[in-house]
N, C-alpha and C. Protein backbone atom coordinates (compact mmCIF):
# COMPACT_ATOMS: atom_id res chain seq x y z
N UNK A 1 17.62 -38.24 -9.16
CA UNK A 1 18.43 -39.37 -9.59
C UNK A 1 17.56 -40.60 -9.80
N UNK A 2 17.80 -41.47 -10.77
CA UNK A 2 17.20 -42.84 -11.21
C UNK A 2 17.73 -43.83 -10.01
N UNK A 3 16.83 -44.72 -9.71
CA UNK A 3 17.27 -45.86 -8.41
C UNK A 3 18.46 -46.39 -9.27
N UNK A 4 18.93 -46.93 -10.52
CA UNK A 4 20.38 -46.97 -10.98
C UNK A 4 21.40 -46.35 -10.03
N UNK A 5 21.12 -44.71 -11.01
CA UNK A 5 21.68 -43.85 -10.37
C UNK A 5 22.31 -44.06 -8.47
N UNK A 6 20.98 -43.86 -8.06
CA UNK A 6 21.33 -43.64 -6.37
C UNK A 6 21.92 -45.16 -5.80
N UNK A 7 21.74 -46.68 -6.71
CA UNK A 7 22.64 -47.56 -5.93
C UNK A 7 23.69 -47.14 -6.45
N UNK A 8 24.44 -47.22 -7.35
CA UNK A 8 25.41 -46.44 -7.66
C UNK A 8 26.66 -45.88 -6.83
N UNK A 9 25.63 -44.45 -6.44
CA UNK A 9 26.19 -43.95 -5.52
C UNK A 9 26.73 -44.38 -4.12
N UNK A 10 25.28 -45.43 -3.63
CA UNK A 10 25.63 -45.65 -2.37
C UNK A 10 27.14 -46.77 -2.44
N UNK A 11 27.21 -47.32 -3.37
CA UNK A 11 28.33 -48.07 -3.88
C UNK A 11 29.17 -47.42 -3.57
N UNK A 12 29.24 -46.31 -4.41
CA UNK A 12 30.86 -45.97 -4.31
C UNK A 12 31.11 -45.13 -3.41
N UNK A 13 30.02 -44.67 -2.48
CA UNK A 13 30.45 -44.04 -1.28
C UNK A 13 30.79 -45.31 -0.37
N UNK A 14 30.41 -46.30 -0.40
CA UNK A 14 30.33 -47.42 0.77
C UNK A 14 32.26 -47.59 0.31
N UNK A 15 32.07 -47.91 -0.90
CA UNK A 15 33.59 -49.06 -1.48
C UNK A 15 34.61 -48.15 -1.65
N UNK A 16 34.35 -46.91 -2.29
CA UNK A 16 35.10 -45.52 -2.50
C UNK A 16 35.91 -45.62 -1.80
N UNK A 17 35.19 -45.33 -0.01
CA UNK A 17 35.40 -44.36 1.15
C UNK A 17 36.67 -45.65 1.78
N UNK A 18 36.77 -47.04 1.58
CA UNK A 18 37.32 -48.22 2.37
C UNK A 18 38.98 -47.89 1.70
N UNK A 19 39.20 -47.46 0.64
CA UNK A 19 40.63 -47.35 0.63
C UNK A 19 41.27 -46.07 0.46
N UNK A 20 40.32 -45.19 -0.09
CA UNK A 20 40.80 -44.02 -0.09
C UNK A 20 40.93 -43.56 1.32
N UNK A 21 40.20 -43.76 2.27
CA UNK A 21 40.10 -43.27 3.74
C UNK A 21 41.32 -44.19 4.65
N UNK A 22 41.32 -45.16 4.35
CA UNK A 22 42.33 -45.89 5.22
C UNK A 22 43.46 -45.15 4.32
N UNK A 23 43.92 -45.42 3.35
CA UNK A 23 45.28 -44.20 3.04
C UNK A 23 45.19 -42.84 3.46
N UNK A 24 44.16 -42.26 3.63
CA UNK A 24 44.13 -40.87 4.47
C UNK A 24 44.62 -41.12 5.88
N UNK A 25 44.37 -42.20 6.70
CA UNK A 25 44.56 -42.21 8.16
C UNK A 25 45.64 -42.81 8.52
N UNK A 26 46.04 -43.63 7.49
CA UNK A 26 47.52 -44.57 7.63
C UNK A 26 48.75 -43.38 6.88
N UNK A 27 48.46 -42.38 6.06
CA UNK A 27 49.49 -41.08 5.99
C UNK A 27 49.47 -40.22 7.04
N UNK A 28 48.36 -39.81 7.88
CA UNK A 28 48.19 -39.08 8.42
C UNK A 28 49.28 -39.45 9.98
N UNK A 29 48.45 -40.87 10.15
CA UNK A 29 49.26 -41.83 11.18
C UNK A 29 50.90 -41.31 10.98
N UNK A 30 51.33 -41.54 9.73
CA UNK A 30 53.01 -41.40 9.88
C UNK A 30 53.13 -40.25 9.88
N UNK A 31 52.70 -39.30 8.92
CA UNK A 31 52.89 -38.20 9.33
C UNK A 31 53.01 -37.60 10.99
N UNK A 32 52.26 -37.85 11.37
CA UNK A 32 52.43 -37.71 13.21
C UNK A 32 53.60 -38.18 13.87
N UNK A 33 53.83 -39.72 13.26
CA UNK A 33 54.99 -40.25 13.89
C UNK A 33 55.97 -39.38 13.17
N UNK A 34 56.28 -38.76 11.97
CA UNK A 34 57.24 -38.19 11.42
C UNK A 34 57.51 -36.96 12.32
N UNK A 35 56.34 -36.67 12.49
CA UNK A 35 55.92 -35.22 13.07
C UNK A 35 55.92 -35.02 14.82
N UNK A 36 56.50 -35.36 15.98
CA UNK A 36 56.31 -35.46 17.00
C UNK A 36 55.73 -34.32 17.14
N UNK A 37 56.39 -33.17 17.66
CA UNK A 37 55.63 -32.02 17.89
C UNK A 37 54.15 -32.04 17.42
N UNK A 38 53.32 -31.87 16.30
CA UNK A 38 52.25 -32.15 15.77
C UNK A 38 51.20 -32.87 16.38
N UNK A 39 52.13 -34.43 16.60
CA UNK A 39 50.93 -35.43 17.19
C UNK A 39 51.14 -35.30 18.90
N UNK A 40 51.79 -34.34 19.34
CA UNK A 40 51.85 -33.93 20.90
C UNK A 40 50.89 -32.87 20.96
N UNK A 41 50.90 -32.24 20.09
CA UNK A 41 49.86 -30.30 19.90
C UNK A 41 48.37 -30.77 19.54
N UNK A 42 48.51 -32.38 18.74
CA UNK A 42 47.15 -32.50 18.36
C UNK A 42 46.43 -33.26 19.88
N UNK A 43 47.59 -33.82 20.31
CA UNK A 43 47.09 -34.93 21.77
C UNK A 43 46.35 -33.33 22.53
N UNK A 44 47.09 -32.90 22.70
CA UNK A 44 46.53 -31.66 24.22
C UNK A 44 45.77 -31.14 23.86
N UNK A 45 44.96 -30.74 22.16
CA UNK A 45 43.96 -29.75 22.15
C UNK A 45 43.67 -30.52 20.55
N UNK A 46 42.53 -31.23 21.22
CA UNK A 46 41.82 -32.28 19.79
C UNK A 46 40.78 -31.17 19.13
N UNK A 47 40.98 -29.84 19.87
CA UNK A 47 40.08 -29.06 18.67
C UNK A 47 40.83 -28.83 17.66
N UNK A 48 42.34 -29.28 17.30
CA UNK A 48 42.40 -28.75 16.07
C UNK A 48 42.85 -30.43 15.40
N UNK A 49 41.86 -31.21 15.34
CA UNK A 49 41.52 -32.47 14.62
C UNK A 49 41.15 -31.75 13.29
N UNK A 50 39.76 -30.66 13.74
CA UNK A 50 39.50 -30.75 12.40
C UNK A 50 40.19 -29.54 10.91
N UNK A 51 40.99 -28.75 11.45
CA UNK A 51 41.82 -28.20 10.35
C UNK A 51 43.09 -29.01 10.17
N UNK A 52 43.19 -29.84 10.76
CA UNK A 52 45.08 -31.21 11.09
C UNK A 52 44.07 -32.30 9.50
N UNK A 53 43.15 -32.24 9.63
CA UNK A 53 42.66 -33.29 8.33
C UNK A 53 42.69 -32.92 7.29
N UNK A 54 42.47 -31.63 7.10
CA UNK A 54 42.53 -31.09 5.84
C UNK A 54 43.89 -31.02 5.78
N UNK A 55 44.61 -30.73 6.80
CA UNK A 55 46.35 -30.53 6.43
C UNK A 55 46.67 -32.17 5.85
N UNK A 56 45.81 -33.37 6.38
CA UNK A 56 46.45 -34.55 6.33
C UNK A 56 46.08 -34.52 4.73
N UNK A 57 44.77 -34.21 4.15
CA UNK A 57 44.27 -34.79 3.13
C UNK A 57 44.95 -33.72 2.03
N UNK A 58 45.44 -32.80 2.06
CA UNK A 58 46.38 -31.62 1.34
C UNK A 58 47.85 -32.38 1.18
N UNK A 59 48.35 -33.03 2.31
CA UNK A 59 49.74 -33.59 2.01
C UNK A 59 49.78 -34.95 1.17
N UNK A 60 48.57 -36.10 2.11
CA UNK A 60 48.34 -37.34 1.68
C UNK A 60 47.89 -37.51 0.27
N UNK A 61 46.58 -36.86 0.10
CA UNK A 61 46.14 -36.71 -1.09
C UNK A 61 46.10 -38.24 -2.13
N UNK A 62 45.13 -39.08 -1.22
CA UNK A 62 44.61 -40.39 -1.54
C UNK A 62 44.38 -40.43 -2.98
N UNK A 63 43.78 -39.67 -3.48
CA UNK A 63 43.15 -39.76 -5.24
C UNK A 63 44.50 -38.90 -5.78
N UNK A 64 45.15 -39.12 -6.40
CA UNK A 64 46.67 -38.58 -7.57
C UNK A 64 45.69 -37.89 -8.03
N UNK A 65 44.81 -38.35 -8.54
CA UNK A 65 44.48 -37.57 -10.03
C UNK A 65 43.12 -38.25 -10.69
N UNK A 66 42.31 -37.95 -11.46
CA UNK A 66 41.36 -38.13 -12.35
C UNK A 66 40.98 -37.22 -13.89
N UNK A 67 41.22 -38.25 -14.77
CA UNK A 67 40.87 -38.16 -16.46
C UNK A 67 39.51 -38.28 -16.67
N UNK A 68 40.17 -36.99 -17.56
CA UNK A 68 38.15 -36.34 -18.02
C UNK A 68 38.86 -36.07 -19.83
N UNK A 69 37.48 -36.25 -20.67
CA UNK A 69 37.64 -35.90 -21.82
C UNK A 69 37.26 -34.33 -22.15
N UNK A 70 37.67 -33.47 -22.66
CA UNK A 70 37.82 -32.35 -22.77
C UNK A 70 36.13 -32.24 -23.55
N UNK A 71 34.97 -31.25 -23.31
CA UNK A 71 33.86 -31.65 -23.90
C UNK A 71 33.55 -29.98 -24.42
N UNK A 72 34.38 -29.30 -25.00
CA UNK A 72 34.17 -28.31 -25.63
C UNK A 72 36.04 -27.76 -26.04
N UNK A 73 35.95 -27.19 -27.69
CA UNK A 73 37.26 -26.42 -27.38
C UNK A 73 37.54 -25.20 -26.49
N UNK A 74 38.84 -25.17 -25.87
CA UNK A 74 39.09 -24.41 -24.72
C UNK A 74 40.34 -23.89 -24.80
N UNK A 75 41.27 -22.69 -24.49
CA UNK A 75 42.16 -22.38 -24.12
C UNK A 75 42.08 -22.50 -22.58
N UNK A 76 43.48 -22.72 -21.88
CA UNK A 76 43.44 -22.34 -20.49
C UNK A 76 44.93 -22.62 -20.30
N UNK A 77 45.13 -21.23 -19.14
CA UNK A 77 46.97 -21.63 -18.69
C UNK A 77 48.06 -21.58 -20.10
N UNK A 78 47.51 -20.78 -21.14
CA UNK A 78 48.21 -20.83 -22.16
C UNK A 78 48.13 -22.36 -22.83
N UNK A 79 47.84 -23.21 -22.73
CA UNK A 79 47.41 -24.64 -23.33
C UNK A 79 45.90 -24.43 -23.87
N UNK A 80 45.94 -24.94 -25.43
CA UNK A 80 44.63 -25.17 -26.46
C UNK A 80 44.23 -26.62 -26.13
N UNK A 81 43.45 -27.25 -25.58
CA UNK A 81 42.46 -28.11 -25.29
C UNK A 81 41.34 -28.40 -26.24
N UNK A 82 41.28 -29.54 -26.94
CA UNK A 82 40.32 -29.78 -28.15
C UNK A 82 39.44 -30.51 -27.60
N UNK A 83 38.30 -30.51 -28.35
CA UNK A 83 37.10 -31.40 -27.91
C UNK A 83 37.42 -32.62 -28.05
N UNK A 84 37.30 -33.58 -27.24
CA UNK A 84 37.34 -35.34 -27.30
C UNK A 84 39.01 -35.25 -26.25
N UNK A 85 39.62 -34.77 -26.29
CA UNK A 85 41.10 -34.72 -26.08
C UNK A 85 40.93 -35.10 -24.77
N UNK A 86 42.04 -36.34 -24.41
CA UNK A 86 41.64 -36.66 -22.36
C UNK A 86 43.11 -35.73 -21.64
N UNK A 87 42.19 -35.25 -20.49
CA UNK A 87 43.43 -34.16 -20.12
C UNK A 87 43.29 -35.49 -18.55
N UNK A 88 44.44 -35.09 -17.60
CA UNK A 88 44.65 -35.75 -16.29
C UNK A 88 44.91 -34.56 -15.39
N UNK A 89 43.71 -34.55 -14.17
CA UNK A 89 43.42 -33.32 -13.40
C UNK A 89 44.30 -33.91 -12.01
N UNK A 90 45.36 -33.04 -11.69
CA UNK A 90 46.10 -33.54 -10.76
C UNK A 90 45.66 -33.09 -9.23
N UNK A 91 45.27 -33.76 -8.75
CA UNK A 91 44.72 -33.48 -7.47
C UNK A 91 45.98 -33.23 -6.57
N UNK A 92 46.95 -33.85 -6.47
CA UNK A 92 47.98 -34.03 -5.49
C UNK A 92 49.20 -33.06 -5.90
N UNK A 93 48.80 -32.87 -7.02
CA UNK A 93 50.11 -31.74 -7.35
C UNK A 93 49.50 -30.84 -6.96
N UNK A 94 48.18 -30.29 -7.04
CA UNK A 94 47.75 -29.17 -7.31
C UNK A 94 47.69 -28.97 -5.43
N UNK A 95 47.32 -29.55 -4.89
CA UNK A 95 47.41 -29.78 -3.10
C UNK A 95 48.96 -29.27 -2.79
N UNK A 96 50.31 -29.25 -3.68
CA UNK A 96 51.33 -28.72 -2.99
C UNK A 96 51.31 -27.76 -4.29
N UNK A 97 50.74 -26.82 -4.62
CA UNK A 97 51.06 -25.73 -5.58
C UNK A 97 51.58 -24.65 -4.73
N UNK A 98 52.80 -24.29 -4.58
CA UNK A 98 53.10 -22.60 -4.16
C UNK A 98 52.83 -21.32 -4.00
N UNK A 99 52.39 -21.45 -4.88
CA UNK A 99 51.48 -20.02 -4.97
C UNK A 99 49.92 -20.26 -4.55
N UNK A 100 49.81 -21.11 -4.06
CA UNK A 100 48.11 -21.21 -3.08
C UNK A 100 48.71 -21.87 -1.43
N UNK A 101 50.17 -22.48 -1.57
CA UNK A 101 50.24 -22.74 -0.07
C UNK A 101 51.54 -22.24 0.21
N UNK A 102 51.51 -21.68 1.03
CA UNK A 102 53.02 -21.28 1.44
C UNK A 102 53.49 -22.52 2.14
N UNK A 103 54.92 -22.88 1.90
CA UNK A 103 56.08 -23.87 2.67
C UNK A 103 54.90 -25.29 2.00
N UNK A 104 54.74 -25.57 1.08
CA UNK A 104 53.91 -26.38 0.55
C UNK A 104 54.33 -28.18 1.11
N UNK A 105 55.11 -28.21 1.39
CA UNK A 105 55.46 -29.60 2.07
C UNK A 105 55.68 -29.85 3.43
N UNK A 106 55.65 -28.49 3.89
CA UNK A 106 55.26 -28.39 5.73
C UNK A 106 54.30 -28.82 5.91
N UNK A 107 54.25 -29.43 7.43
CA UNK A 107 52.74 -29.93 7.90
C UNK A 107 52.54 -28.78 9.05
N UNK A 108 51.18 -28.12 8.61
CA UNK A 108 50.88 -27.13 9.65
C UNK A 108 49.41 -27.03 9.58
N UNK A 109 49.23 -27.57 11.32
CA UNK A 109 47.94 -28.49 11.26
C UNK A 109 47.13 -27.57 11.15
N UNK A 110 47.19 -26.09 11.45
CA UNK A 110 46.16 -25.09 11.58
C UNK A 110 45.99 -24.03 10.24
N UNK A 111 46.86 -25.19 9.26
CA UNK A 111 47.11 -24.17 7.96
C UNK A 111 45.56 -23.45 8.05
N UNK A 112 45.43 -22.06 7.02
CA UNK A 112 44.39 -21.42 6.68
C UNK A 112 44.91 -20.12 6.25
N UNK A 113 44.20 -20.02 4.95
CA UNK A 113 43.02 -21.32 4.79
C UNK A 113 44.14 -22.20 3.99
N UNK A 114 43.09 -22.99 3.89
CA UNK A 114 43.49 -24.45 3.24
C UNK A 114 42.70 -25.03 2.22
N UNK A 115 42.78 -24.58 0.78
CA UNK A 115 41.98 -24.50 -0.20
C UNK A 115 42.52 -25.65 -0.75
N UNK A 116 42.67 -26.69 -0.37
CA UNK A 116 43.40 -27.76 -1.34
C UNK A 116 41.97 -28.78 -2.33
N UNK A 117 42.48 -29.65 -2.70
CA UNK A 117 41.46 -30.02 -4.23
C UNK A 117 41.67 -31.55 -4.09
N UNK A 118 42.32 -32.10 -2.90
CA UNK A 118 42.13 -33.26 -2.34
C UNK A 118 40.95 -34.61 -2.50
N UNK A 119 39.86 -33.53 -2.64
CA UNK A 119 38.27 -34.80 -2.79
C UNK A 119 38.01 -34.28 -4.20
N UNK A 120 38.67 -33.30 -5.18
CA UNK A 120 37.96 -32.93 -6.19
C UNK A 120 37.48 -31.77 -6.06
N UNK A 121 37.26 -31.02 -6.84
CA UNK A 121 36.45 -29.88 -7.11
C UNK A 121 35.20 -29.85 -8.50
N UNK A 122 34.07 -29.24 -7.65
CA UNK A 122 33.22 -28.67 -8.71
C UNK A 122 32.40 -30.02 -8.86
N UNK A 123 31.94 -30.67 -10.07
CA UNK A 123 31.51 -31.79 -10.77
C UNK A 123 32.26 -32.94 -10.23
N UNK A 124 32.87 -32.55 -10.16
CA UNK A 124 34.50 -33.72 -9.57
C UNK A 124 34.68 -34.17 -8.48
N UNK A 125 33.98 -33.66 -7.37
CA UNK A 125 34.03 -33.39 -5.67
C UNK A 125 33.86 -34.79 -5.93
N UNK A 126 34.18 -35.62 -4.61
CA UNK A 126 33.92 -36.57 -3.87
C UNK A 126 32.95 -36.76 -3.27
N UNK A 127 31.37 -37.41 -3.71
CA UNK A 127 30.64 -37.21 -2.83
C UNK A 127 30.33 -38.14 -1.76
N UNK A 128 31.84 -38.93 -0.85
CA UNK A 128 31.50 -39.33 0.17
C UNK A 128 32.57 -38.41 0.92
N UNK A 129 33.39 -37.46 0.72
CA UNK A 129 34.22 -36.31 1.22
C UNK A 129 34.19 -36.44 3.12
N UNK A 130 32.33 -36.05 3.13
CA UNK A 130 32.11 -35.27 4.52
C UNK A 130 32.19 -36.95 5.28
N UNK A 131 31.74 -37.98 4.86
CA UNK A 131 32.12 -39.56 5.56
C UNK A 131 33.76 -39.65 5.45
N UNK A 132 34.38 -39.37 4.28
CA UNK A 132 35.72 -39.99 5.02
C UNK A 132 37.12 -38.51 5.77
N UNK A 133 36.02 -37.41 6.34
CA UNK A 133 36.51 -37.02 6.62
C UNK A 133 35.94 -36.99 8.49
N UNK A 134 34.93 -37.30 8.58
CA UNK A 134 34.74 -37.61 9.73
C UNK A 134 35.24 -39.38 10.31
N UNK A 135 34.97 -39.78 9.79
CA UNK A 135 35.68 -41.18 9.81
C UNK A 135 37.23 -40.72 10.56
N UNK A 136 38.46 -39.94 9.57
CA UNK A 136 39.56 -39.76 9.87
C UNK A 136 39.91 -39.36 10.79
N UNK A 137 39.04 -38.09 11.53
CA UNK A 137 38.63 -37.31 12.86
C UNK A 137 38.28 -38.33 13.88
N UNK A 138 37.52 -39.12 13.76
CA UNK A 138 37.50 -39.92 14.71
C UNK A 138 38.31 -41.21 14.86
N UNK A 139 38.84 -42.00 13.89
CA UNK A 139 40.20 -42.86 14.25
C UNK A 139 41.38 -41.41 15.01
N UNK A 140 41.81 -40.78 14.25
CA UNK A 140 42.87 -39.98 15.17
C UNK A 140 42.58 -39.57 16.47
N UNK A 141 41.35 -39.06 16.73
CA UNK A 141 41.21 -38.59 17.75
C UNK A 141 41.14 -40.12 19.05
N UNK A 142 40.87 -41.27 18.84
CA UNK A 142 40.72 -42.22 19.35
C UNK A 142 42.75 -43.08 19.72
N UNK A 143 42.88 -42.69 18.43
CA UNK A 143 44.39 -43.39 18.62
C UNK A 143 45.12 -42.17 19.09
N UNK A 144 45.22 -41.25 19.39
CA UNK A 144 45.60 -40.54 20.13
C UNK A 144 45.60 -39.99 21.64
N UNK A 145 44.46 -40.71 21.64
CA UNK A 145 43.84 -40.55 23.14
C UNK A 145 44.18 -42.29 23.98
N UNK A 146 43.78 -42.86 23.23
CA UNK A 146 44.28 -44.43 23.61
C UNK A 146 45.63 -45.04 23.51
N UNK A 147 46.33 -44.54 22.65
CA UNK A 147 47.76 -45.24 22.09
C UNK A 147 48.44 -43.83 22.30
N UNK A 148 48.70 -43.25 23.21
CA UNK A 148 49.44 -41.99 22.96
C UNK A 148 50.69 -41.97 22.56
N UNK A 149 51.43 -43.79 22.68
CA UNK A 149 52.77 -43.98 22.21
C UNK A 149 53.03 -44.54 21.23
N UNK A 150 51.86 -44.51 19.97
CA UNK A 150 52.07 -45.50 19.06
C UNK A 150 53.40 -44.76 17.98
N UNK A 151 53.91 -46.17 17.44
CA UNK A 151 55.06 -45.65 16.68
C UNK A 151 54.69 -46.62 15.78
N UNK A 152 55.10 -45.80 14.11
CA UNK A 152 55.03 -46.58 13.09
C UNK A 152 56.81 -47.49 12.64
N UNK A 153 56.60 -48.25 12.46
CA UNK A 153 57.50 -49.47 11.89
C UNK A 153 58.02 -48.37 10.64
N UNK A 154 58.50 -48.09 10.16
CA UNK A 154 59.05 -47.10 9.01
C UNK A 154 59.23 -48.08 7.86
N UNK A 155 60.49 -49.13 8.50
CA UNK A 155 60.67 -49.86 7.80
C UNK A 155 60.10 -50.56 6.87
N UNK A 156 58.88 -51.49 7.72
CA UNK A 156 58.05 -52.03 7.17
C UNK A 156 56.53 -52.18 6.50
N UNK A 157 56.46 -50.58 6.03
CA UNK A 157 55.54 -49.98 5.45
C UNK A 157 55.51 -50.56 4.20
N UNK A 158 53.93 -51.01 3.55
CA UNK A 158 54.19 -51.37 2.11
C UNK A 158 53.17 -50.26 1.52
N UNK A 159 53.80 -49.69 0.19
CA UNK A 159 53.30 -48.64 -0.27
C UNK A 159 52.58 -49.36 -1.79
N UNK A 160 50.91 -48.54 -1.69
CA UNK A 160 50.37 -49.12 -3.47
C UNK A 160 50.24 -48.15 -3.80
N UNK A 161 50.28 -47.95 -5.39
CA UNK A 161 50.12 -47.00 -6.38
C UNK A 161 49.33 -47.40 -7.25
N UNK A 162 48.11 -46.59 -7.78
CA UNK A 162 47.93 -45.87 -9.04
C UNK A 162 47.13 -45.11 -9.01
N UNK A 163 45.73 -44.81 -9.70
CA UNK A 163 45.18 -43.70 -9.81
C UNK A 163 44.82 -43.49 -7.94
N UNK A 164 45.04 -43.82 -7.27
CA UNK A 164 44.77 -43.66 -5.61
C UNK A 164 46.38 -44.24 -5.28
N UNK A 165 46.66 -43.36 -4.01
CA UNK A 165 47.83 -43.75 -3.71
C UNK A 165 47.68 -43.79 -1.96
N UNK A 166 48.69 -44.58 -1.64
CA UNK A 166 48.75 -44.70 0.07
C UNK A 166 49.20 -46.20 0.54
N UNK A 167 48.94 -46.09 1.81
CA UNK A 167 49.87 -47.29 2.64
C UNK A 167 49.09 -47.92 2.26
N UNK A 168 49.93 -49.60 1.89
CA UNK A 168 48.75 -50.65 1.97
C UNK A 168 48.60 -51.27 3.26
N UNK A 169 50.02 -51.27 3.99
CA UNK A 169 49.84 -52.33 4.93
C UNK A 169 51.55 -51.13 5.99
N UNK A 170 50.71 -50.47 7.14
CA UNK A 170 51.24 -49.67 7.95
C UNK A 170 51.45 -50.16 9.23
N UNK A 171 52.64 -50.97 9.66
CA UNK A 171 52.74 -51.62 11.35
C UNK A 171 53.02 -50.63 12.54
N UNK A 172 52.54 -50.96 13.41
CA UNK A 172 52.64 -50.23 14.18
C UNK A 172 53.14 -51.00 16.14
N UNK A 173 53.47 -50.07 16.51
CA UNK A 173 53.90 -50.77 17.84
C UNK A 173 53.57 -49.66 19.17
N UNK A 174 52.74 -49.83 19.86
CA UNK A 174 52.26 -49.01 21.24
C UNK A 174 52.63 -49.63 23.02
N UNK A 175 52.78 -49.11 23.57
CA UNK A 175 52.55 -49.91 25.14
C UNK A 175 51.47 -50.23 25.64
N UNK A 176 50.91 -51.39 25.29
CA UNK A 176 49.42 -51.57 26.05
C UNK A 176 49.43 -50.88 27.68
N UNK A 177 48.03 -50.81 27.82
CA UNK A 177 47.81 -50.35 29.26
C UNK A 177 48.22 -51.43 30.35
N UNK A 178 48.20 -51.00 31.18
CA UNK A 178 48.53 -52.05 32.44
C UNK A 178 47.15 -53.22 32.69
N UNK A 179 47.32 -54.42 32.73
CA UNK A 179 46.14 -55.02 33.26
C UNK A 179 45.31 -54.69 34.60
N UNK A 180 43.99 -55.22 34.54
CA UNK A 180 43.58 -54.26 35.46
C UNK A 180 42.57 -55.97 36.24
């Protein structure tokens, strides 16, 4: 890679990872509160943090989608695809497809496998993926262990949209510890 190139990168892994990852952990967050059982199974045995992320990032699915220009003619899926033509690669649909997940809108933290397309695939991958998936592993595993009673505000969730989707602004309410 050209030093262009590699600041670049470190860019958009640094700036990328700040909203796409906080919408991974602020869905994941409600999801739990939606989910009691879940965020009780994940409290007693934090080994399964790390297949519960991929379940988070399969449901949440921070990136909707990304447009690519079609760069050769192609058939596929019964659809003719022309050269120059912009197609829109659905990440989040394709994360609840049926026929790759069974009960596709269940949360089942130990799904497997769990082939979902969440960071991208191929050329497309996310290459700050393995940062905002350890990142997510460790806020949950921390607010779970510290806040074991946190509850999300439902109400007062504000939701943003577009090509990235997720909470903007997620309240929350816990029992602090006792003073000491």
């Amino acid at each position: 890679l050209t030093l262009d190139e590699q600041r670049r990168m470190v860019v958009q892994l640094v700036f990328g990872a700040l909203h796409t990852t906080t919408y991974l952990i602020n869905g994941a967050l409600l999801l739990l509160d939606q989910h009691p059982e879940a965020r009780e199974r994940l409290r007693t045995d934090p080994s399964l943090l790390e297949p519960a992320v991929e379940e988070f990032l399969r449901l949440v699915a921070p990136v909707q989608g990304t447009a690519r220009k079609v760069r050769s003619d192609e058939t596929r899926f019964g659809a003719a695809f022309a050269t120059g033509e912009r197609v829109l690669l659905l990440w989040a649909s394709a994360c609840r497809d049926a026929s790759e997940f069974p009960d596709p809108d269940a949360l089942v933290l130990d799904r497997a496998p769990n082939r979902h397309v969440a960071f991208g695939v191929g050329l497309h991958r996310c290459v700050g993926a393995p940062l905002g998936r350890l990142q997510t592993r460790v806020v949950l595993d921390e607010v779970l262990r510290r806040l074991p009673d946190l509850r999300v505000e439902r109400e007062r969730i504000v939701w943003g949209a577009a090509s990235t989707r997720g909470i903007l602004s997620l309240p929350v309410r816990w029992t602090p510890p006792p003073a000491t």
